[in-house]
PDB file of N, CA and C in Angstrom:
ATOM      1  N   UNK A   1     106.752  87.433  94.320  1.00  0.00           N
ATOM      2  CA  UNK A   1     107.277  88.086  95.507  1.00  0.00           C
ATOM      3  C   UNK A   1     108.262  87.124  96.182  1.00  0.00           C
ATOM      4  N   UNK A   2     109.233  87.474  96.524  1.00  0.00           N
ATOM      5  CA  UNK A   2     110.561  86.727  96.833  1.00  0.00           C
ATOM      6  C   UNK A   2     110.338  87.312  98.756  1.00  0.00           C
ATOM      7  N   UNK A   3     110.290  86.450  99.503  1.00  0.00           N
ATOM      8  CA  UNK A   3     110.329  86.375 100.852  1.00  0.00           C
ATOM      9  C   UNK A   3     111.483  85.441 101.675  1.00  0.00           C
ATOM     10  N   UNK A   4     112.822  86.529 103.029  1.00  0.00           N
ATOM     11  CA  UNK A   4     113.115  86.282 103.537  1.00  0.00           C
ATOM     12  C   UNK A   4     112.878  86.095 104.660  1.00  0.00           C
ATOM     13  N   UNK A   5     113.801  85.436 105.520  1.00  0.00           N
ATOM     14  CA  UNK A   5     113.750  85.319 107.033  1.00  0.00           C
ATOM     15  C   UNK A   5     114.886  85.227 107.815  1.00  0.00           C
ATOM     16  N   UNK A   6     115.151  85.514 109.057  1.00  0.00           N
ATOM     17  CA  UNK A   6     116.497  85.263 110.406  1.00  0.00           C
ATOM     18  C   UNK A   6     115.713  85.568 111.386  1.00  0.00           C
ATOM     19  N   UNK A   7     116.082  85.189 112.424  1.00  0.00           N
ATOM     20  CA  UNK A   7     115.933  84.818 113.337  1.00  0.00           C
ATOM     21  C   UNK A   7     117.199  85.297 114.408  1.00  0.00           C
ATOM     22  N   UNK A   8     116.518  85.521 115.242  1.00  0.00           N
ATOM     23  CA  UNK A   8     117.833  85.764 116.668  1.00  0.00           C
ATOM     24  C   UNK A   8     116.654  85.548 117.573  1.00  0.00           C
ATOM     25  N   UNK A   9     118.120  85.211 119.127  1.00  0.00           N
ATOM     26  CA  UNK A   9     117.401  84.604 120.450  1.00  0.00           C
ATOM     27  C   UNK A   9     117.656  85.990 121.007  1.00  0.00           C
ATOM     28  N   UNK A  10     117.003  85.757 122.365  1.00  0.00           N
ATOM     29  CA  UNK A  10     117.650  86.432 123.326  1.00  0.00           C
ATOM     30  C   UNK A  10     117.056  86.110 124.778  1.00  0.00           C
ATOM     31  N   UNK A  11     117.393  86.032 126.359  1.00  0.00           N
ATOM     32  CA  UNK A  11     116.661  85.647 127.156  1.00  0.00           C
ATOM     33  C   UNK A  11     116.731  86.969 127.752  1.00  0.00           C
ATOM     34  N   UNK A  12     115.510  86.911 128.438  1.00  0.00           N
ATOM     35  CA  UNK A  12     115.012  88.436 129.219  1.00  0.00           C
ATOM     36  C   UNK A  12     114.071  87.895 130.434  1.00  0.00           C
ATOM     37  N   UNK A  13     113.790  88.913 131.322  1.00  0.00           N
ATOM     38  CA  UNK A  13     112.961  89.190 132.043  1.00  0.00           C
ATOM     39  C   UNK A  13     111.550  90.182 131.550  1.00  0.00           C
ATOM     40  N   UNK A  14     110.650  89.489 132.544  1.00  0.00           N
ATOM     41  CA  UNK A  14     109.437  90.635 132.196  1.00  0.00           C
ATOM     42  C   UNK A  14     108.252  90.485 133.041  1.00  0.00           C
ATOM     43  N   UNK A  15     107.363  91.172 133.457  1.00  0.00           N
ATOM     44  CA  UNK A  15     106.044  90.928 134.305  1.00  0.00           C
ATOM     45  C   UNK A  15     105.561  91.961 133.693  1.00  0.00           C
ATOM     46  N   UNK A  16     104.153  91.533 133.562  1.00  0.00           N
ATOM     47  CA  UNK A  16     103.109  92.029 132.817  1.00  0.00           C
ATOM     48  C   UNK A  16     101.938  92.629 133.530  1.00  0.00           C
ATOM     49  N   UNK A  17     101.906  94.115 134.038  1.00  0.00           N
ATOM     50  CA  UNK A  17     100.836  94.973 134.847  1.00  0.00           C
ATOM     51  C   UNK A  17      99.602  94.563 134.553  1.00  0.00           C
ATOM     52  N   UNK A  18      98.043  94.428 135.141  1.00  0.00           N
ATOM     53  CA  UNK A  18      96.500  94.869 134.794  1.00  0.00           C
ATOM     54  C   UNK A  18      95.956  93.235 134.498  1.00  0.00           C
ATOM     55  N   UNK A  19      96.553  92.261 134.733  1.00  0.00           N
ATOM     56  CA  UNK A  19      96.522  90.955 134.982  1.00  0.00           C
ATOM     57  C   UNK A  19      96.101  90.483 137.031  1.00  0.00           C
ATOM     58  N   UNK A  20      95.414  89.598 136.645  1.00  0.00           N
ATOM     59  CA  UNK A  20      94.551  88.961 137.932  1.00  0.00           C
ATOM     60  C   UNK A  20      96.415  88.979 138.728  1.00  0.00           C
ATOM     61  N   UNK A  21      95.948  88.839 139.941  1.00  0.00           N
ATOM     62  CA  UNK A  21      97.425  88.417 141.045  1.00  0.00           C
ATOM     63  C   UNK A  21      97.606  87.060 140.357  1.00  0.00           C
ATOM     64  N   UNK A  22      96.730  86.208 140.536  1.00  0.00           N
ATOM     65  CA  UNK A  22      97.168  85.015 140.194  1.00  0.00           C
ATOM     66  C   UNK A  22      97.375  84.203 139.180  1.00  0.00           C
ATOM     67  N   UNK A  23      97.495  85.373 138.040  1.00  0.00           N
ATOM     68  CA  UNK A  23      97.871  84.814 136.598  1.00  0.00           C
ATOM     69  C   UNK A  23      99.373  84.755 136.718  1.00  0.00           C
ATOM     70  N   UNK A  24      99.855  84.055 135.949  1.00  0.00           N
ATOM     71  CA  UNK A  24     101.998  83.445 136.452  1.00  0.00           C
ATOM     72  C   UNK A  24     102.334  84.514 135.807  1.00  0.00           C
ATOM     73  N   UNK A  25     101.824  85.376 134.769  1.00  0.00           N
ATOM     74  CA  UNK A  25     102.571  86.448 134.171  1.00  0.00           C
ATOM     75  C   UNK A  25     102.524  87.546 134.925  1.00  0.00           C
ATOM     76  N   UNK A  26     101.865  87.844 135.825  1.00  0.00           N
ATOM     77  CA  UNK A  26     101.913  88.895 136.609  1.00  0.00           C
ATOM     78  C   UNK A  26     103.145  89.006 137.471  1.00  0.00           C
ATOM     79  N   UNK A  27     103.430  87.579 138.139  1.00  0.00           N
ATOM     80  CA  UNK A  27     104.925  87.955 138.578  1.00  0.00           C
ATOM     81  C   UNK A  27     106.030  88.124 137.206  1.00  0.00           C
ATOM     82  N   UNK A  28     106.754  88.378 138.100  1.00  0.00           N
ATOM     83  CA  UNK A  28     108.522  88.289 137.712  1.00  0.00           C
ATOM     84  C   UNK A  28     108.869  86.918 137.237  1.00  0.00           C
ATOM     85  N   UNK A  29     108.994  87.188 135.967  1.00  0.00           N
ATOM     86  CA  UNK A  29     109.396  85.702 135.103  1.00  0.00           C
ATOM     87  C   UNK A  29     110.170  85.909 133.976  1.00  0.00           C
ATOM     88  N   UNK A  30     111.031  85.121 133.261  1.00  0.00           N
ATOM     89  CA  UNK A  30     111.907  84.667 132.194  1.00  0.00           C
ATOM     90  C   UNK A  30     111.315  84.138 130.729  1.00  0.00           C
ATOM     91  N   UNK A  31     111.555  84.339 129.492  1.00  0.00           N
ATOM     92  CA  UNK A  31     111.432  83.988 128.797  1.00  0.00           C
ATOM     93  C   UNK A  31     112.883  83.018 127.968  1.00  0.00           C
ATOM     94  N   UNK A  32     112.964  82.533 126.812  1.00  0.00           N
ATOM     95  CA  UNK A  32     114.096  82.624 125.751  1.00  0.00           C
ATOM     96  C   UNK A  32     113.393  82.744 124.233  1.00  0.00           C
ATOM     97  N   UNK A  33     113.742  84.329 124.405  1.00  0.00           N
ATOM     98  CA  UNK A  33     112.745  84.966 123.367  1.00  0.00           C
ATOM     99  C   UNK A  33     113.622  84.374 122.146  1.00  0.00           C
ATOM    100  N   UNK A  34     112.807  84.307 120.572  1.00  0.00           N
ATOM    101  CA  UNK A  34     112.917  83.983 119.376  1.00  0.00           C
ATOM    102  C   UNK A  34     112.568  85.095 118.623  1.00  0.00           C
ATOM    103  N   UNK A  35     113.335  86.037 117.944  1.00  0.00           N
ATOM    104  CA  UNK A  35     112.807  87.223 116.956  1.00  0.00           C
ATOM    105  C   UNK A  35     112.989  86.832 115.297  1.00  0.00           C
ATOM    106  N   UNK A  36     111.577  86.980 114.853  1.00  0.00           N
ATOM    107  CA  UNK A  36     111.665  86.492 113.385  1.00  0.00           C
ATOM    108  C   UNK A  36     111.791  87.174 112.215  1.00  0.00           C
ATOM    109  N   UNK A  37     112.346  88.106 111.576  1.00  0.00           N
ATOM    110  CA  UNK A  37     112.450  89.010 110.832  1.00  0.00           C
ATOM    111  C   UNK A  37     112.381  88.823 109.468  1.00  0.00           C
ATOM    112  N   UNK A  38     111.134  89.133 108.679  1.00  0.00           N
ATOM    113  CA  UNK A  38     110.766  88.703 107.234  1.00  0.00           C
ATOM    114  C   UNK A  38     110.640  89.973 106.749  1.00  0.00           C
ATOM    115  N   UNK A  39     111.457  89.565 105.353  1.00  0.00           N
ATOM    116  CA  UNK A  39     111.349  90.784 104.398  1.00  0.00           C
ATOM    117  C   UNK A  39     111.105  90.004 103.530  1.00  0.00           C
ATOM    118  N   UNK A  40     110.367  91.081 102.730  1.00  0.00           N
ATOM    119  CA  UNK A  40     109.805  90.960 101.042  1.00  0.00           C
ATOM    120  C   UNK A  40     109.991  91.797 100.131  1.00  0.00           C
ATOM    121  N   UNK A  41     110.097  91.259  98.795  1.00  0.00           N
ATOM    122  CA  UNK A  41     110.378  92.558  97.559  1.00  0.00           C
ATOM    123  C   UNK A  41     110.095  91.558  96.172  1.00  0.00           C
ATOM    124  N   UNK A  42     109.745  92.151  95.414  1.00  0.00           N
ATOM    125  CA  UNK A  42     109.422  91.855  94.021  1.00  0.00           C
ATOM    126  C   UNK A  42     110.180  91.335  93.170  1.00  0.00           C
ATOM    127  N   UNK A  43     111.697  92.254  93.353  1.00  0.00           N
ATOM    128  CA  UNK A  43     112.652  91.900  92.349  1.00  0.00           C
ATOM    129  C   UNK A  43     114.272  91.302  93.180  1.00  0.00           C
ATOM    130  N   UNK A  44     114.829  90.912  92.819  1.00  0.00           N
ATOM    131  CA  UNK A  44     116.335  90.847  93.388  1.00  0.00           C
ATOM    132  C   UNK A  44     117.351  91.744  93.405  1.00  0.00           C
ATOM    133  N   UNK A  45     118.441  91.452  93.960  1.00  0.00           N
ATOM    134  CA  UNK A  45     119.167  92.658  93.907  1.00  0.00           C
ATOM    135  C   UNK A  45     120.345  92.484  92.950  1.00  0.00           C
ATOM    136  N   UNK A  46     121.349  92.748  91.957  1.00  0.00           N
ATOM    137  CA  UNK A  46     122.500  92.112  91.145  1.00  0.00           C
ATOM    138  C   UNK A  46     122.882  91.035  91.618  1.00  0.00           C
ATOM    139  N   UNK A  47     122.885  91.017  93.409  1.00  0.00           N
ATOM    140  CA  UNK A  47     123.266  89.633  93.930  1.00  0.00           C
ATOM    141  C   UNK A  47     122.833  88.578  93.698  1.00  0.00           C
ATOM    142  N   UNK A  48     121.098  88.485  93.256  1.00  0.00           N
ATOM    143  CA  UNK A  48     119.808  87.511  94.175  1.00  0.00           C
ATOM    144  C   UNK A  48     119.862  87.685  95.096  1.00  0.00           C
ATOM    145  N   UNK A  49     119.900  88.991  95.795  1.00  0.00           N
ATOM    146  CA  UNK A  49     119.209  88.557  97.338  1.00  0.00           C
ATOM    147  C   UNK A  49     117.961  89.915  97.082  1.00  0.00           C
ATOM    148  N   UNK A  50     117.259  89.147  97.960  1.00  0.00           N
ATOM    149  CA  UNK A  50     116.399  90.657  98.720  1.00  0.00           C
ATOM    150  C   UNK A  50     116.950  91.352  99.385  1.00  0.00           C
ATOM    151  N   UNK A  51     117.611  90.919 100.438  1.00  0.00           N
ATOM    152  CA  UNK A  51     118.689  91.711 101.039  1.00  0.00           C
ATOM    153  C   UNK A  51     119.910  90.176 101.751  1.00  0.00           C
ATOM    154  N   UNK A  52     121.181  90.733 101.835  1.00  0.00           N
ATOM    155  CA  UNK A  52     121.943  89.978 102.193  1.00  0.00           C
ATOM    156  C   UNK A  52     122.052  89.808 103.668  1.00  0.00           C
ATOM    157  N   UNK A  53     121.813  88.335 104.248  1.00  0.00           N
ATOM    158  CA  UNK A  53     121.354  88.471 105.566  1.00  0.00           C
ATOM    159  C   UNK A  53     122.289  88.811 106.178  1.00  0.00           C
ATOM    160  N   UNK A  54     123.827  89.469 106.117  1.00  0.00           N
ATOM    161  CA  UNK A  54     125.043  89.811 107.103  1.00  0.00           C
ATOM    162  C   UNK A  54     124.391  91.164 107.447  1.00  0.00           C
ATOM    163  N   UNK A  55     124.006  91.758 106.226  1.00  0.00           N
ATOM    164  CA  UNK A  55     123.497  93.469 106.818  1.00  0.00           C
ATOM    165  C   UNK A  55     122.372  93.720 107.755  1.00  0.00           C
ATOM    166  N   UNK A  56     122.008  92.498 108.211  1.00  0.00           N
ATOM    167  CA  UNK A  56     120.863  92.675 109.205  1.00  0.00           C
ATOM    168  C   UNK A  56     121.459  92.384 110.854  1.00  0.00           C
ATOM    169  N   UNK A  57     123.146  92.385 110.236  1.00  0.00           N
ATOM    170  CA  UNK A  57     123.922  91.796 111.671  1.00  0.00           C
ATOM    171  C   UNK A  57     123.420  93.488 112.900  1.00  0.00           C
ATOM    172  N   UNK A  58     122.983  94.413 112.308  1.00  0.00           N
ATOM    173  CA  UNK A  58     123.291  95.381 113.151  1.00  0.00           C
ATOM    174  C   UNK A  58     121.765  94.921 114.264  1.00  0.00           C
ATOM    175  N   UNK A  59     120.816  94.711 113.977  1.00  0.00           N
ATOM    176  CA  UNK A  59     119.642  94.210 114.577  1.00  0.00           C
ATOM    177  C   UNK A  59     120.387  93.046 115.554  1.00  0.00           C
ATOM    178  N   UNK A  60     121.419  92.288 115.013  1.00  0.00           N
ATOM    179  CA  UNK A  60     121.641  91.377 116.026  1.00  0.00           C
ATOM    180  C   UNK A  60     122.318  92.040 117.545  1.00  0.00           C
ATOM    181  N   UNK A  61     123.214  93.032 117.159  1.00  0.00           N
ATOM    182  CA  UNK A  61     124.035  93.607 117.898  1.00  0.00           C
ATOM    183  C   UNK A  61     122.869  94.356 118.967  1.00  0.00           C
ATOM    184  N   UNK A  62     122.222  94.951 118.252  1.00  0.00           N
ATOM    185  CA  UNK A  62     121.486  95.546 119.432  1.00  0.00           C
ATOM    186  C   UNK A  62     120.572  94.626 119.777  1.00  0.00           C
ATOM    187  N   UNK A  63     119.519  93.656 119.561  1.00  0.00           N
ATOM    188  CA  UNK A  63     119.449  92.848 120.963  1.00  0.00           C
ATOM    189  C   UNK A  63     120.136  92.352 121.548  1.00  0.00           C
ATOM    190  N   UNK A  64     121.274  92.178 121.474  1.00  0.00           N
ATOM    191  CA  UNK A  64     122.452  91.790 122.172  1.00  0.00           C
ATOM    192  C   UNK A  64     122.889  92.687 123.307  1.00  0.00           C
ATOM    193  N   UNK A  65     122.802  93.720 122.897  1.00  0.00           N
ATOM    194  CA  UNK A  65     123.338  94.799 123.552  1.00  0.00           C
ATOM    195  C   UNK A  65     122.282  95.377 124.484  1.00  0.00           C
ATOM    196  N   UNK A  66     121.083  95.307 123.746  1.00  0.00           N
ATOM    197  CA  UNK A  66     120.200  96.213 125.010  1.00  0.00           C
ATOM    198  C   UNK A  66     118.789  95.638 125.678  1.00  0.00           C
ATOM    199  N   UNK A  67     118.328  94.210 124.642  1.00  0.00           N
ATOM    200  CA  UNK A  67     117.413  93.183 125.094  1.00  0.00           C
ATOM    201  C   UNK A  67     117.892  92.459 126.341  1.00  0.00           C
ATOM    202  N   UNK A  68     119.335  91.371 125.366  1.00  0.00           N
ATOM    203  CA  UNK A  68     119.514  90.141 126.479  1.00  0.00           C
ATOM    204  C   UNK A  68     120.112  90.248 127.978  1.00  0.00           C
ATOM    205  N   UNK A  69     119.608  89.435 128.343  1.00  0.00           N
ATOM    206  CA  UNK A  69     119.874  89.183 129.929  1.00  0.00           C
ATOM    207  C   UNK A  69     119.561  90.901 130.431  1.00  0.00           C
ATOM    208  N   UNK A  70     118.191  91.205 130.236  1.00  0.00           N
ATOM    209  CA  UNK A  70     117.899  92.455 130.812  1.00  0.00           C
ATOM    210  C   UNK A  70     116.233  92.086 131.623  1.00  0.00           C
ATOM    211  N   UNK A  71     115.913  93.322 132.162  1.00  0.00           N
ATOM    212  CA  UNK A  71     114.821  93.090 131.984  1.00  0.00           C
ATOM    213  C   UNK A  71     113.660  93.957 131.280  1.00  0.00           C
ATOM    214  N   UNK A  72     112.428  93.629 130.544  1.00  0.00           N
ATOM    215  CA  UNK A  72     111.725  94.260 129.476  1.00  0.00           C
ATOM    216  C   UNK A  72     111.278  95.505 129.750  1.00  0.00           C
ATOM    217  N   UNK A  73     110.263  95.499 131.291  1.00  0.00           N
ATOM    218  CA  UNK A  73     109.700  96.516 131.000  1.00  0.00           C
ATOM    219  C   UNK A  73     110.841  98.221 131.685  1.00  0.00           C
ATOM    220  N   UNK A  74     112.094  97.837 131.922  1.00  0.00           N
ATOM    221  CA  UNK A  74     113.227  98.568 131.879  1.00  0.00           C
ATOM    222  C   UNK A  74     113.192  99.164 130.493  1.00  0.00           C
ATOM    223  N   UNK A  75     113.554  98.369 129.770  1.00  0.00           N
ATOM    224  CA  UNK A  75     114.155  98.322 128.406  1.00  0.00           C
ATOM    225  C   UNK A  75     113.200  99.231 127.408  1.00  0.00           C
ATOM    226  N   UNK A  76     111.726  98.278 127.401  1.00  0.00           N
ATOM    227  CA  UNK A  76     110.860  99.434 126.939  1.00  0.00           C
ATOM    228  C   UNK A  76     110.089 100.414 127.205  1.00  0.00           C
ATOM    229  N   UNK A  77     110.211 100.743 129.005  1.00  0.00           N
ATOM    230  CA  UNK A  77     109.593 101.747 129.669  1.00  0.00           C
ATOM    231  C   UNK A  77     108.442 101.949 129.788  1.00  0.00           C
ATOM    232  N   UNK A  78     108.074 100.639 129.510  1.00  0.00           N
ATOM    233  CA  UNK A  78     106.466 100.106 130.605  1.00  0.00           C
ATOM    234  C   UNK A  78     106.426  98.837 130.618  1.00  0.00           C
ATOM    235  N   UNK A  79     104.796  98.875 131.098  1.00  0.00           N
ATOM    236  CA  UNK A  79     104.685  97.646 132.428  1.00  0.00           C
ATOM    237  C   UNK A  79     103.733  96.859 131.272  1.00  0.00           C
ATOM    238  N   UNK A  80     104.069  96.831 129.709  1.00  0.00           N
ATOM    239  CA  UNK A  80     103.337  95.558 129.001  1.00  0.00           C
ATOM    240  C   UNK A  80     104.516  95.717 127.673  1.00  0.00           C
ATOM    241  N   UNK A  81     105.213  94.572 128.182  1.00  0.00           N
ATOM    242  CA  UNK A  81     106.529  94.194 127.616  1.00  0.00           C
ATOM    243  C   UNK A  81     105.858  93.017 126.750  1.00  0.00           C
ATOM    244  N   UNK A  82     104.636  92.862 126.027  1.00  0.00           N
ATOM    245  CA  UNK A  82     104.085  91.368 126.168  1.00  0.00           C
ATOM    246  C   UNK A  82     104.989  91.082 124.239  1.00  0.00           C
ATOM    247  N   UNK A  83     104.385  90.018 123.956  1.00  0.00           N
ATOM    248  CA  UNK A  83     105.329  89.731 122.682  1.00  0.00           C
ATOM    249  C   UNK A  83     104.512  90.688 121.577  1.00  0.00           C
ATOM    250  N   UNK A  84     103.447  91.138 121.804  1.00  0.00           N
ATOM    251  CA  UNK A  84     103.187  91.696 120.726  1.00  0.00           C
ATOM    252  C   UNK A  84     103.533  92.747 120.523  1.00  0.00           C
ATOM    253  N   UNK A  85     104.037  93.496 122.060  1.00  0.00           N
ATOM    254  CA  UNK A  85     104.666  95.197 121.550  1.00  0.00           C
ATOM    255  C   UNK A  85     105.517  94.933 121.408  1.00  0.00           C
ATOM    256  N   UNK A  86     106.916  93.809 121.640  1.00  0.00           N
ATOM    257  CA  UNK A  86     108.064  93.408 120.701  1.00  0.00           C
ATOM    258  C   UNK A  86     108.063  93.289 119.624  1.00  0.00           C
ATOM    259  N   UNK A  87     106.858  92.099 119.304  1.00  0.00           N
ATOM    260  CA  UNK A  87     107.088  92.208 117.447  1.00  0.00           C
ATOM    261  C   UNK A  87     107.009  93.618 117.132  1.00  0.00           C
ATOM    262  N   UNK A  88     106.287  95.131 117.546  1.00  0.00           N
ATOM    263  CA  UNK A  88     105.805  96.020 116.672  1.00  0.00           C
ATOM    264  C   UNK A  88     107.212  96.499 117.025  1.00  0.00           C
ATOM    265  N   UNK A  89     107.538  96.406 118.645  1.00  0.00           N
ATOM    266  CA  UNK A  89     108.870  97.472 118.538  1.00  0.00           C
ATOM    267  C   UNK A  89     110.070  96.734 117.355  1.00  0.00           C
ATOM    268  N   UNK A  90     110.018  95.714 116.950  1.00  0.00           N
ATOM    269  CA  UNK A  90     111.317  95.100 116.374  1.00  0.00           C
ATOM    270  C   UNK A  90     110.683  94.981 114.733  1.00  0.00           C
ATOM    271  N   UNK A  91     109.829  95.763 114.656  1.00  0.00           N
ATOM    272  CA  UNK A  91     109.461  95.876 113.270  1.00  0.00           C
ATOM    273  C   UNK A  91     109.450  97.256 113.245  1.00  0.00           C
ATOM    274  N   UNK A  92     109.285  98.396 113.821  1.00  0.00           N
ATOM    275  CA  UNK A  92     109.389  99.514 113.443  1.00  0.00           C
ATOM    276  C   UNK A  92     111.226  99.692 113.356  1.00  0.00           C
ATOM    277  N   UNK A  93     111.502  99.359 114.566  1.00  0.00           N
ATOM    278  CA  UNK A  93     113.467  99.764 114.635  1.00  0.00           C
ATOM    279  C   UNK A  93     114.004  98.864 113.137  1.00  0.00           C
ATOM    280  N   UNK A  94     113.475  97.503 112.535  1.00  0.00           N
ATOM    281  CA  UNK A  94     113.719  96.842 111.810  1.00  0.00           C
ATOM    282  C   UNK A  94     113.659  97.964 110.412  1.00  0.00           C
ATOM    283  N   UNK A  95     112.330  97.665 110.272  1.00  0.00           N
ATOM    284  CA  UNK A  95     111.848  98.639 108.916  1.00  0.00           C
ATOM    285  C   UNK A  95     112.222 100.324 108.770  1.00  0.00           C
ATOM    286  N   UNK A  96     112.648 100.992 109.746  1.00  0.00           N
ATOM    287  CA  UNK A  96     113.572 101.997 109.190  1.00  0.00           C
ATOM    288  C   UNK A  96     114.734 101.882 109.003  1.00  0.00           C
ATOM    289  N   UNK A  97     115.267 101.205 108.773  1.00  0.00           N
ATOM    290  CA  UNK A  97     116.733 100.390 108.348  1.00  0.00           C
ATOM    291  C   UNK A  97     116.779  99.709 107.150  1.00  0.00           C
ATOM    292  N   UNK A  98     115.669  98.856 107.275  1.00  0.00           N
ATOM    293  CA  UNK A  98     115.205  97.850 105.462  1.00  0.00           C
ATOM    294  C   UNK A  98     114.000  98.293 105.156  1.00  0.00           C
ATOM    295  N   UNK A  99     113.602  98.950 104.236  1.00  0.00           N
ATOM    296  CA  UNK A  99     112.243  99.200 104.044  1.00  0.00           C
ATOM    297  C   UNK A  99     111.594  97.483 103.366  1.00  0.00           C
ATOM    298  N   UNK A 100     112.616  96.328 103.259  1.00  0.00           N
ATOM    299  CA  UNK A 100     111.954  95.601 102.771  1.00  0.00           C
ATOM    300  C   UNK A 100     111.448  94.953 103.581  1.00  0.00           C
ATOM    301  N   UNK A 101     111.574  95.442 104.686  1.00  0.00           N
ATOM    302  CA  UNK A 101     111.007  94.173 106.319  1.00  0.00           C
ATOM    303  C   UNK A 101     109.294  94.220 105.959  1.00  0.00           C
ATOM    304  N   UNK A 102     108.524  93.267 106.216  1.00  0.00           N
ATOM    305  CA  UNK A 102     107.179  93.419 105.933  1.00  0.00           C
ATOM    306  C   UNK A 102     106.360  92.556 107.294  1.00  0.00           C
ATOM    307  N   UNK A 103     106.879  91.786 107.972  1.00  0.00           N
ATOM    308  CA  UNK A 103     106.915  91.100 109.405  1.00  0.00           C
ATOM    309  C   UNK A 103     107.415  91.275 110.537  1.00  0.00           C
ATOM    310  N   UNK A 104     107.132  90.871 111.726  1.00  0.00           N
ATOM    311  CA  UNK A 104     107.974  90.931 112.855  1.00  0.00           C
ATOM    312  C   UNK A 104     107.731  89.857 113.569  1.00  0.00           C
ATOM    313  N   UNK A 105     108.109  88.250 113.970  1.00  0.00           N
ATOM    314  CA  UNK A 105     107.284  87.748 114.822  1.00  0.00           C
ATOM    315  C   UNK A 105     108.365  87.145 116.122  1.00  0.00           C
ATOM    316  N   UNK A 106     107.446  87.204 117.215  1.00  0.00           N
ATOM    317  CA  UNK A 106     108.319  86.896 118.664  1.00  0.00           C
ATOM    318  C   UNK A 106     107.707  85.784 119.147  1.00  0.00           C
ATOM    319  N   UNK A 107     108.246  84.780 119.539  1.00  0.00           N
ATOM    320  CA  UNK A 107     107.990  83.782 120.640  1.00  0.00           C
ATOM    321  C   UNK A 107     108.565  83.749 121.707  1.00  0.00           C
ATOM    322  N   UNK A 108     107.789  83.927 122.458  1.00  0.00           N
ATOM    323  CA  UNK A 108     107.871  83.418 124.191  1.00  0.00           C
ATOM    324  C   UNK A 108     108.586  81.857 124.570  1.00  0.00           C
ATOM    325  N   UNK A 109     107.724  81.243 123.995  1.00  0.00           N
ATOM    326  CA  UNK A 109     107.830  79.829 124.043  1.00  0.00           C
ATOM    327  C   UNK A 109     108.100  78.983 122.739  1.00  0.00           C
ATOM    328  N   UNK A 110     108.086  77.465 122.401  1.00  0.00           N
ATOM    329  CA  UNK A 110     108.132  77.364 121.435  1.00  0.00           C
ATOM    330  C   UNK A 110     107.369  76.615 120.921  1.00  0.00           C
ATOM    331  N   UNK A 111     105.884  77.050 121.511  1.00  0.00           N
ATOM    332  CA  UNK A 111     104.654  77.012 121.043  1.00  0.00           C
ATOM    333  C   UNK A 111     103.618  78.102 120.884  1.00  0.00           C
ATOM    334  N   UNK A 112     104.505  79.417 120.916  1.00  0.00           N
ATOM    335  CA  UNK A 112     103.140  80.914 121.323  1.00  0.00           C
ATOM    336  C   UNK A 112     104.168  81.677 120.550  1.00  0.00           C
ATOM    337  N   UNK A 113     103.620  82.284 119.266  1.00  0.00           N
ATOM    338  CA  UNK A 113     104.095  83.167 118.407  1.00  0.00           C
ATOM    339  C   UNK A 113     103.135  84.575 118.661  1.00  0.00           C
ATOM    340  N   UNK A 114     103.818  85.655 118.493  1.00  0.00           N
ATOM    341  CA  UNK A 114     102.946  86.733 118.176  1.00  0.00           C
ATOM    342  C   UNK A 114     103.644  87.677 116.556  1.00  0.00           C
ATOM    343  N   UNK A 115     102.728  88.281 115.537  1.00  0.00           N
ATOM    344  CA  UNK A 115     103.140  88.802 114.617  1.00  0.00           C
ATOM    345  C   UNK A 115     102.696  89.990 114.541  1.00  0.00           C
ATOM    346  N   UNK A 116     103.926  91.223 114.189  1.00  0.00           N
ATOM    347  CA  UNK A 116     103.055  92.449 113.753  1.00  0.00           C
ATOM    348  C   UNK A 116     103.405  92.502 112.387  1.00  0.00           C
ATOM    349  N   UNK A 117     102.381  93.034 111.545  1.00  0.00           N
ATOM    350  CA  UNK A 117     102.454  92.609 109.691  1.00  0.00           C
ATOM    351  C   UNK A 117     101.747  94.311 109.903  1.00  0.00           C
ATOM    352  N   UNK A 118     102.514  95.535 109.149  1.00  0.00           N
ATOM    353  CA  UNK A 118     100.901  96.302 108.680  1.00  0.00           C
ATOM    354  C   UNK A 118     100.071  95.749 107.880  1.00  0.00           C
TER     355      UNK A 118
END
């Protein structure tokens, strides 16, 4: 099994509803999110690639366009923007585009990963 990866940033806003008052995520706070995008497949393509990482430029464009410098729970139309419904949202919008996507993972920080894998 032959496994890729890319990566894109993006910085956002977000506060996270059903949290104590005095947890820091409950307010209004900033991240500089990290999106990790892994695909897998068996065989290569005439090229060697699994897929050629320019064709995944369209994923870049739209966090560009409708993630950065926004804020989350705008963007995804509720109040738990947390990294794990990113990884799933950026693996479902991912994987109907490449069926070879098989990962999704987001960091907050650059010590706190979250992954959605089916």
């Amino acid at each position: 099994m032959f496994t890729i990866t890319k990566q894109f940033a993006f910085s956002a806003s977000h506060q996270l509803a059903g949290l104590d008052a005095d947890h820091p995520c409950s307010r209004l706070h900033g991240h500089n999110y990290i999106v990790e995008v892994e695909l897998k497949d068996a065989t290569l393509d005439a090229r060697g690639f699994v897929r050629d990482y320019r064709e995944l430029g369209p994923l870049k464009r739209m966090i560009d366009d409708e993630f950065d410098h926004r804020h989350l729970n705008e963007v995804l139309g509720h109040d738990h923007p947390t990294a794990e419904n990113l990884a799933l949202f950026f693996y479902d919008w991912a994987h109907d585009r490449w069926p070879e996507v098989s990962a999704v993972r987001v960091s907050e920080t650059p010590k706190t990963w979250a992954e959605y894998r089916p």
